[in-house]
Protein backbone atom coordinates (compact mmCIF):
# COMPACT_ATOMS: atom_id res chain seq x y z
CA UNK A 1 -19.19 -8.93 10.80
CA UNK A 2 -16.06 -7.38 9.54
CA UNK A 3 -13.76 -7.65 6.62
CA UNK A 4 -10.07 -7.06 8.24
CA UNK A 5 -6.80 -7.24 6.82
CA UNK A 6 -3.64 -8.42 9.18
CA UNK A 7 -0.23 -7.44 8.10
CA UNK A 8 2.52 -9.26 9.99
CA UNK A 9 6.28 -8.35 9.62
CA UNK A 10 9.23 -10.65 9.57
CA UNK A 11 10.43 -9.45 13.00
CA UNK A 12 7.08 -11.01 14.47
CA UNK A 13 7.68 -13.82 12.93
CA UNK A 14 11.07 -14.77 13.51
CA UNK A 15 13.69 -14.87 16.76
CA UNK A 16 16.46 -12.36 16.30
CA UNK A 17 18.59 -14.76 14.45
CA UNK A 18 16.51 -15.37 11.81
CA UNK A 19 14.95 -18.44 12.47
CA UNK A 20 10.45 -18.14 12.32
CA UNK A 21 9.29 -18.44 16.20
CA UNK A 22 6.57 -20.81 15.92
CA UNK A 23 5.03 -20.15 19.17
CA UNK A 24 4.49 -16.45 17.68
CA UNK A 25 3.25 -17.50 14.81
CA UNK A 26 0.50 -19.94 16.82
CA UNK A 27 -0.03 -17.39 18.86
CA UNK A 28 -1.08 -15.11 15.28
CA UNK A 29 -2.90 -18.34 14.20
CA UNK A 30 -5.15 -18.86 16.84
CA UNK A 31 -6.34 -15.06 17.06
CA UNK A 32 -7.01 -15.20 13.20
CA UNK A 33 -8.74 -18.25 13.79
CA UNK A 34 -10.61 -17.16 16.59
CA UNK A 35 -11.52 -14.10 14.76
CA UNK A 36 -12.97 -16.31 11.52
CA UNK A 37 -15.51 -18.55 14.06
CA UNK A 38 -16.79 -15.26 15.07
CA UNK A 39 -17.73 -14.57 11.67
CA UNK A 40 -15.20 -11.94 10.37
CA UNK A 41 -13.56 -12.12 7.25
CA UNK A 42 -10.52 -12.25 7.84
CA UNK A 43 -6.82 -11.41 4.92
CA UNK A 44 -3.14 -12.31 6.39
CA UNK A 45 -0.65 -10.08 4.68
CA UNK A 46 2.66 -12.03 5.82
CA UNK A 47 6.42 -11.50 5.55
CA UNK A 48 8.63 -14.23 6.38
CA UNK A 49 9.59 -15.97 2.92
CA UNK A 50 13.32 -14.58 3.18
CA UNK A 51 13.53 -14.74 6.74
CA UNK A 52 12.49 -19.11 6.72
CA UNK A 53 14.50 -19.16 3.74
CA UNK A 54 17.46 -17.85 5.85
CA UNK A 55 16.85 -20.58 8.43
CA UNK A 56 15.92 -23.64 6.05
CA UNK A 57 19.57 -22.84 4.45
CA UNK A 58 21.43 -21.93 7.62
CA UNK A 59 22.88 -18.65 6.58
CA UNK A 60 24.28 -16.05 9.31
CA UNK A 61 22.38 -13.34 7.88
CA UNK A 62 19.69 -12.03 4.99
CA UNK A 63 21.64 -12.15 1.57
CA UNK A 64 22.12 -8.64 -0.49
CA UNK A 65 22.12 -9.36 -3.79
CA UNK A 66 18.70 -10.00 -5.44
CA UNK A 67 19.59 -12.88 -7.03
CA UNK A 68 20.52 -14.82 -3.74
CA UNK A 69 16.64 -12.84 -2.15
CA UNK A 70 15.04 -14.39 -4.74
CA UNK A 71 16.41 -17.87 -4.27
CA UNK A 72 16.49 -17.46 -0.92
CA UNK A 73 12.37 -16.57 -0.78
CA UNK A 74 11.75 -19.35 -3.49
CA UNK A 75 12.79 -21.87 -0.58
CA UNK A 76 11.31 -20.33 2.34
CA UNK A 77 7.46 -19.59 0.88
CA UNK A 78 7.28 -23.18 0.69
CA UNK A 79 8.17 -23.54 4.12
CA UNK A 80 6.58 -20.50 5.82
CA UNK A 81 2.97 -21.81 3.58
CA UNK A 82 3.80 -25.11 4.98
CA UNK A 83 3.97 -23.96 9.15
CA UNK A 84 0.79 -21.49 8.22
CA UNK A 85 -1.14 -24.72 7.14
CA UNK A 86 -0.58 -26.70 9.38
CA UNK A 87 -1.79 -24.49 12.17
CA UNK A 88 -4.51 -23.46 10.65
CA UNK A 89 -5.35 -26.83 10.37
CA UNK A 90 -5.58 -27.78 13.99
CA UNK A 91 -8.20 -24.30 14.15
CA UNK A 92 -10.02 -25.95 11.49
CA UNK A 93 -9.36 -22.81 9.21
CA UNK A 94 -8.83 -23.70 5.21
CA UNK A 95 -6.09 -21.34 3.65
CA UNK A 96 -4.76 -20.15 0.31
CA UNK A 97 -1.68 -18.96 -0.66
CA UNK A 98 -1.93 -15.80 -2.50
CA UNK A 99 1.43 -14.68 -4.51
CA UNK A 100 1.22 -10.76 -5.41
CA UNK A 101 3.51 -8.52 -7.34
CA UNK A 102 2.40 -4.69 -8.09
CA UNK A 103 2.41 -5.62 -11.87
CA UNK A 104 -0.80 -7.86 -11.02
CA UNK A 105 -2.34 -4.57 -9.46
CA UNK A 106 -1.07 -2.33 -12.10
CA UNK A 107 -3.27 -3.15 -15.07
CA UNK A 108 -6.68 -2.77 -14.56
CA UNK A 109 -8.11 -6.43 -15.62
CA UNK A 110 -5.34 -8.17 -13.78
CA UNK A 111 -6.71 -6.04 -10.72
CA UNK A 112 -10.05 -6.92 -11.11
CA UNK A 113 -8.94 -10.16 -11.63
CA UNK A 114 -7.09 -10.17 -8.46
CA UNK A 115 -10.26 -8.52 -6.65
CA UNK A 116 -12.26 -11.36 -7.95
CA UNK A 117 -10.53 -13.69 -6.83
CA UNK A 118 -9.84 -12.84 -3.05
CA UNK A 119 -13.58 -12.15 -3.07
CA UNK A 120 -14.58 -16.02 -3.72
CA UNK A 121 -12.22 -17.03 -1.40
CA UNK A 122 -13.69 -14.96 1.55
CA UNK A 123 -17.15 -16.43 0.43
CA UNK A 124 -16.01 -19.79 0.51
CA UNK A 125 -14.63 -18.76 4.17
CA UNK A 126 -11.10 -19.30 3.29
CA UNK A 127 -8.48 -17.31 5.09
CA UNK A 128 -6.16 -15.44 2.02
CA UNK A 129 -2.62 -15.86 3.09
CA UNK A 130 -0.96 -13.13 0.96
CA UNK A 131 2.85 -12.24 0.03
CA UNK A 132 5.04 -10.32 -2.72
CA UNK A 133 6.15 -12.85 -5.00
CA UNK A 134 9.78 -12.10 -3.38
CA UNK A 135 10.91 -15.05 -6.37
CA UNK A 136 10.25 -12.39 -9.27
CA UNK A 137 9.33 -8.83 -7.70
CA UNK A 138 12.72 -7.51 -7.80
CA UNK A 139 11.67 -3.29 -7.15
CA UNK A 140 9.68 -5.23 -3.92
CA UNK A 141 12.81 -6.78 -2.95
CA UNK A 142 14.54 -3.66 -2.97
CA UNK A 143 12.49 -1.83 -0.68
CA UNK A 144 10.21 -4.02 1.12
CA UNK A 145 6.92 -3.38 0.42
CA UNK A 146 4.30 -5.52 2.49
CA UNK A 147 3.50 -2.07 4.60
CA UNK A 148 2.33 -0.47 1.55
CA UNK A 149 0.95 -4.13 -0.06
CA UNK A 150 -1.35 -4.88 3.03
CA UNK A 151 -2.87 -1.65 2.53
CA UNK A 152 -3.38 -2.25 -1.10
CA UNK A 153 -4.90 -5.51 -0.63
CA UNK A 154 -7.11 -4.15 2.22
CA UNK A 155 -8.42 -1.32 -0.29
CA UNK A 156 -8.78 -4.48 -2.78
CA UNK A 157 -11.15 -5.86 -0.82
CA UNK A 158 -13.01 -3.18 0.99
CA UNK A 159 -11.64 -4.05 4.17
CA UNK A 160 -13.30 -2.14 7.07
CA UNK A 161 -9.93 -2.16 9.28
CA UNK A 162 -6.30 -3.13 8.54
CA UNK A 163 -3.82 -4.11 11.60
CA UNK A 164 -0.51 -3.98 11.07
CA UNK A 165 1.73 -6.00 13.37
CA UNK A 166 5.37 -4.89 14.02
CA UNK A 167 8.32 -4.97 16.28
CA UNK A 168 7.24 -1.18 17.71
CA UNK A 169 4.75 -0.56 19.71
CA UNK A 170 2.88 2.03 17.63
CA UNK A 171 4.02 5.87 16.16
CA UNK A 172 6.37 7.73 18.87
CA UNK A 173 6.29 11.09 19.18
CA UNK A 174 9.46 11.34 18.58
CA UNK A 175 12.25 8.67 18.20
CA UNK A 176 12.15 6.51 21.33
CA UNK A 177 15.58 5.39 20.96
CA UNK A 178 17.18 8.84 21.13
CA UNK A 179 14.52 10.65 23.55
CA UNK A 180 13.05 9.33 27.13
CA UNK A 181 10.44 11.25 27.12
CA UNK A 182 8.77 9.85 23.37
CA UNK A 183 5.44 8.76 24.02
CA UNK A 184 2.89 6.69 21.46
CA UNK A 185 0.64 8.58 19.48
CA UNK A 186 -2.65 7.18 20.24
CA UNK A 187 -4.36 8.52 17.22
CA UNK A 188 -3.74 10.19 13.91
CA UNK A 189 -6.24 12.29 11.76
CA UNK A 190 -3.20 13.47 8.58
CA UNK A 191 -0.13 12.43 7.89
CA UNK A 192 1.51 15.44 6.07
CA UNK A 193 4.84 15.43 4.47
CA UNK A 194 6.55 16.46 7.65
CA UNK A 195 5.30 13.39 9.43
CA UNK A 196 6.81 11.30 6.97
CA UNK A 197 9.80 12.92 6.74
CA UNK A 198 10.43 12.72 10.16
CA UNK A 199 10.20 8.98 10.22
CA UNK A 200 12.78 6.90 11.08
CA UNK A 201 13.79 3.54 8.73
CA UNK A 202 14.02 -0.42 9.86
CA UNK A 203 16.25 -0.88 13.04
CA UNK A 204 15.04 -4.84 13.41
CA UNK A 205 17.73 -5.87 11.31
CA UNK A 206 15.55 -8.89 9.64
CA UNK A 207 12.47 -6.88 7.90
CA UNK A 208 13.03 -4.50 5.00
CA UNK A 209 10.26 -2.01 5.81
CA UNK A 210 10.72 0.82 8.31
CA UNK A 211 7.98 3.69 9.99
CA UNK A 212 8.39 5.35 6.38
CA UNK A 213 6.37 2.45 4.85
CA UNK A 214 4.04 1.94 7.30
CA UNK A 215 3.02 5.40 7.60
CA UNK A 216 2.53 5.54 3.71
CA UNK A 217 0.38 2.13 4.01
CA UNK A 218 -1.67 4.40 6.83
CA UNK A 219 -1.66 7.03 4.33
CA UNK A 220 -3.50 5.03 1.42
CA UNK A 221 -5.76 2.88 3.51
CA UNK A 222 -7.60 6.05 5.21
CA UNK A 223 -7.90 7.72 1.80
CA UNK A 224 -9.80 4.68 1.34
CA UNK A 225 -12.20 4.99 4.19
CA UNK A 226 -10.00 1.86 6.14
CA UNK A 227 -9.14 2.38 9.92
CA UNK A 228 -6.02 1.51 10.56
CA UNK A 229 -3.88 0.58 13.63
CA UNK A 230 -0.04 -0.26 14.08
CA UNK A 231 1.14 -1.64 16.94
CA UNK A 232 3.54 -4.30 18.86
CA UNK A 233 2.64 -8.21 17.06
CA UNK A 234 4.09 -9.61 20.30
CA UNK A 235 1.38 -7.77 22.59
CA UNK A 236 -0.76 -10.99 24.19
CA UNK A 237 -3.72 -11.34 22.55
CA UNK A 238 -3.21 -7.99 20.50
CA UNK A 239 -5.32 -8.50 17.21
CA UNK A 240 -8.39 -9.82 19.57
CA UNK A 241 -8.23 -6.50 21.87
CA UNK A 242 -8.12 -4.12 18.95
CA UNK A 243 -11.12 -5.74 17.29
CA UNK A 244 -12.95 -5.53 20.80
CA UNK A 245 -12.24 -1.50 20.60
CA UNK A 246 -9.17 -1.45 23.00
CA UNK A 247 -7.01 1.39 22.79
CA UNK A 248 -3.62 -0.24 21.88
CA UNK A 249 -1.12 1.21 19.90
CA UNK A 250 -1.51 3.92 16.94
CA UNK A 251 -5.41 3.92 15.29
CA UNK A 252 -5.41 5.96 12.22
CA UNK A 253 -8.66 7.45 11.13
CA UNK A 254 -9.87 7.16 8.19
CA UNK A 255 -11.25 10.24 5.10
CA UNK A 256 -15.19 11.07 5.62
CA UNK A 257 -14.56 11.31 2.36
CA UNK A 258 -13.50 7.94 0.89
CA UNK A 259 -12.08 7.11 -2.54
CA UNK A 260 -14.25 4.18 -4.67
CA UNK A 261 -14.12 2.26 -7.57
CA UNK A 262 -11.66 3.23 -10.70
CA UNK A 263 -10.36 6.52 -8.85
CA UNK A 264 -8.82 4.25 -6.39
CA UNK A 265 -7.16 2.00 -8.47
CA UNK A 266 -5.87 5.41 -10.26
CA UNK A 267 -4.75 7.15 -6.97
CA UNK A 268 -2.60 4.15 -6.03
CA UNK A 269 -2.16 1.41 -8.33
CA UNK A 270 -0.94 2.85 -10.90
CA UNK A 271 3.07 4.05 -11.33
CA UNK A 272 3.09 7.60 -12.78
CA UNK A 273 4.88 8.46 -16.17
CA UNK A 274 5.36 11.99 -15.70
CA UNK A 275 4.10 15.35 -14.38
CA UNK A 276 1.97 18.09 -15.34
CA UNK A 277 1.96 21.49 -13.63
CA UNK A 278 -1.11 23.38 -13.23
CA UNK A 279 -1.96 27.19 -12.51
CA UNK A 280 -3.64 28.36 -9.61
CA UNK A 281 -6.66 29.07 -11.30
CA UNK A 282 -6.84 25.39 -12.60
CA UNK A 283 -6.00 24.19 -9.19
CA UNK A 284 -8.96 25.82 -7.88
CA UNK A 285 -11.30 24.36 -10.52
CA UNK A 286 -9.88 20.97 -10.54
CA UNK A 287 -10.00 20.20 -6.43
CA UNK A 288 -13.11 22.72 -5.62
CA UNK A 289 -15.38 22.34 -8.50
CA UNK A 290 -14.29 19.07 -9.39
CA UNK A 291 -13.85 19.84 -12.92
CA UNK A 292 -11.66 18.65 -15.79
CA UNK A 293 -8.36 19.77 -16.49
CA UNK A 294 -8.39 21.82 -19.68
CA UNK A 295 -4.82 23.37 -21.68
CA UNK A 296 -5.32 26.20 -20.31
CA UNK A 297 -4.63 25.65 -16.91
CA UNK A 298 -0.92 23.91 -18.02
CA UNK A 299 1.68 25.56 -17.39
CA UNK A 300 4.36 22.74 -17.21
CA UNK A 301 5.06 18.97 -18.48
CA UNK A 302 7.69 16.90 -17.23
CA UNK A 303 8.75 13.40 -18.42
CA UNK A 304 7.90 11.17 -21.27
CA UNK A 305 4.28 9.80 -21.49
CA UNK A 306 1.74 8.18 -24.03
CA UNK A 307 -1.73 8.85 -24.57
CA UNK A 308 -3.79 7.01 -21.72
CA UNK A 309 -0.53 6.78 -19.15
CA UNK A 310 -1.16 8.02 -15.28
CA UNK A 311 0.61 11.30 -14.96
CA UNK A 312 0.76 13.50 -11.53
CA UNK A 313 -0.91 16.98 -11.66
CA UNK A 314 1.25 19.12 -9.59
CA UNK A 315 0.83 22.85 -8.19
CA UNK A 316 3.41 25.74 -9.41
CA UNK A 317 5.58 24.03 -6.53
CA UNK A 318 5.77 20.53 -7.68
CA UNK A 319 3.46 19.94 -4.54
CA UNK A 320 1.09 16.65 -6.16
CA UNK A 321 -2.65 17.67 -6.65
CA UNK A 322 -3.88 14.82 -7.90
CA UNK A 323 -3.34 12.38 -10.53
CA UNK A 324 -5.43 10.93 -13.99
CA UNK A 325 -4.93 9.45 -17.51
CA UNK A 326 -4.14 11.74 -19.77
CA UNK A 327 -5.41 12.44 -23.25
CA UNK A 328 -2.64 13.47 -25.09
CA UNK A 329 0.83 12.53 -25.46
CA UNK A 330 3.94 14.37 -23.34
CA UNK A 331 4.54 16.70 -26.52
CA UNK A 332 1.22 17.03 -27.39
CA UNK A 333 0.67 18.42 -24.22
CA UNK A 334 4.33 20.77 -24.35
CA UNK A 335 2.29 22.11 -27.44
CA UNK A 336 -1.07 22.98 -26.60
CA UNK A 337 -0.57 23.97 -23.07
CA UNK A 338 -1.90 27.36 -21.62
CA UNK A 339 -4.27 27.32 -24.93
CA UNK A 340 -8.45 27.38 -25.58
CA UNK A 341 -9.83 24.43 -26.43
CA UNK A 342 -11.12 26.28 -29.87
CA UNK A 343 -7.31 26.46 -30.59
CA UNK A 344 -5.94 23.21 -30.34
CA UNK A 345 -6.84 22.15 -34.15
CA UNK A 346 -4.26 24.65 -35.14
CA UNK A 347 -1.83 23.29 -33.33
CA UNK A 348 -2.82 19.18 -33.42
CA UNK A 349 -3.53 17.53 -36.61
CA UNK A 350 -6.16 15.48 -34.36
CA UNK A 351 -7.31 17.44 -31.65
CA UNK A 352 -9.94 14.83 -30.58
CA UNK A 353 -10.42 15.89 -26.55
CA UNK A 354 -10.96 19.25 -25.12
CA UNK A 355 -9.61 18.08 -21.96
CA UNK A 356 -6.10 16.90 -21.02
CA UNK A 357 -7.23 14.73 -18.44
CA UNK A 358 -11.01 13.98 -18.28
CA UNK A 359 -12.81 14.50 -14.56
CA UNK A 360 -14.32 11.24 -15.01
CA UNK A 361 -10.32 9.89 -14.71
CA UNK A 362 -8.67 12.22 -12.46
CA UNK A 363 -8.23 11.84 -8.79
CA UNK A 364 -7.81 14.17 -6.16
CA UNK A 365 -5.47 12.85 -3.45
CA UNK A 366 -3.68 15.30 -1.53
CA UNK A 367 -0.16 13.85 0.01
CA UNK A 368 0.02 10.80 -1.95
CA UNK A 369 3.72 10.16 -2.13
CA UNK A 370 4.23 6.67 -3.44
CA UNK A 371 5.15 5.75 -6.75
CA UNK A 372 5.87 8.87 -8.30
CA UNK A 373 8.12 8.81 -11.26
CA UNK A 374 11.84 9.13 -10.87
């Protein structure tokens, strides 16, 4: 048995003028179903509130301001919940509608909460039929985040694989729309900062996501230990074939080295306040020895942050070494940095850590890009 997490984007769902295809979406249905009587667990991450919304009201096209997205979602959840129900229905599958926004994965009891809660539902063998709140989650609106969300819920719940269904047919080699001779990758083992740089945003015209996000939703899902595959959602049969091992589309292996527990919900959670550069020399003891990070190794502090905020340790070249709560507040830090620990009572009237960020909350996560401060 396996715990797997199925992202579907609006383009899958709907016909190019908006409208949700509902022979697509019982196609989705019936492999989801098919994959829950064979004992899988199984999480739908789903687009398509705006996109039903869009239909249900007759507009021409999506709506830009985020007042009219909001309203616009508010009336098409209902509806999309309403199709997803009733198909699931006729499989025999029981659903729940699960309404996210990254503030309810932000703090740390509202996470566990959230954890908790997806957890009883898989043990009660409902299928979790997740979305952004679109209603309230105006930065989500803005940017079109259910690439990055599906991996976050899959990392929620310890998925073993995540499948993310688009209107491509899995990463190019280079932009098929500009080169003949692009091929797909059929697997991935990093995704470096020139990999995401080189990818190319939504063409579809009805999704707000692009390769950008879904290379970044990749990204923190095999830093989690998750395998990952992106490919076409209109492929026959496609979520059935990838469970049974065929090759289709772009697999994405996943770290040996996986990140667990708290550190996860630090690495990707969490929204940064600020930044702290390090020296080499506290580079070296923080990601090889796996040590705390101590004054002395601070050489930099950017932003403005409170005692216990997320900050991003960065090398002499703003390059992101990991990230951790920190101990002292942004000025405290502008004071005592490149000191001993024996000196910091001369400086700080309380002086109650040695460390500016503590081991035991510091991750290491080399080319984590999302959510770092503005």
């Amino acid at each position: 048995m396996a715990r797997i997490v199925v992202k579907v984007g609006t383009s899958t769902l709907t016909h190019a003028n908006g409208r949700l295809n509902f022979l697509q979406m019982e196609r989705l249905v019936r492999q989801v179903s098919d994959l829950s009587n064979m004992e899988h667990e199984v999480v739908l991450v789903s687009s398509g509130a705006v996109g039903a919304g869009v239909s249900k009201l007759g507009l021409k096209k999506r709506p830009d301001s985020v007042s009219e997205k909001q309203a616009v979602a508010a009336v098409g959840q209902g509806l999309l919940m309403q199709v997803y129900e009733k198909l699931f229905s006729e499989y025999g599958q029981t659903t729940a509608q699960v309404l996210l926004t990254r503030a309810d994965l932000m703090q740390r009891e509202r996470y566990l909460n959230a954890r908790h809660a997806l957890q009883k539902l898989l043990d009660f063998r409902v299928i979790p039929v997740i979305n952004e709140n679109d209603t309230v989650a105006v930065d989500e609106l803005c940017f079109g985040d259910n690439d990055r969300l599906s991996a976050l819920v899959a990392a929620l719940v310890d998925a073993d694989m995540l499948i993310i269904l688009s209107d491509v047919d899995g990463l190019y080699s280079k932009d098929p729309n500009k080169y003949a001779d692009a091929r797909i990758v059929p697997e991935v083992t990093c995704i470096d900062e020139r990999l995401l740089q080189a990818a190319g945003d939504s063409i579809s015209g009805v999704g707000t996501g692009g390769m950008i996000t879904k290379l970044q939703a990749a990204q923190t899902a095999m830093a989690c230990g998750i395998t990952t595959y992106l490919t076409n959602g209109k492929i026959e049969d496609v979520i059935r074939r990838i469970v049974a091992g065929e090759e289709i589309g772009t697999r994405f292996v996943p770290q040996k080295q996986k990140i667990m527990g708290k550190k996860r919900w630090l690495a990707f959670y969490q929204k940064p306040q600020g930044r702290i550069k390090i020296d080499p020399g506290a580079q070296q003891a923080l990601v090889v020895h796996g040590k705390s990070l101590l004054p002395s190794g601070v050489i930099g502090v950017e932003g403005e942050f409170s005692q216990g905020d997320l900050v991003l340790v960065v090398d002499e070249t703003g390059n992101e070494v990991g990230r951790g709560l920190v101990n002292y507040h942004g000025e405290e830090v502008a004071k005592i940095m490149g000191l001993r620990t024996d000196q910091l009572s001369k400086v700080l009237e309380h002086a109650y850590y040695d460390e500016v960020i503590h081991r035991d909350n510091l991750v290491i996560v080399p080319g984590v890009n999302a959510n770092k401060p503005s």
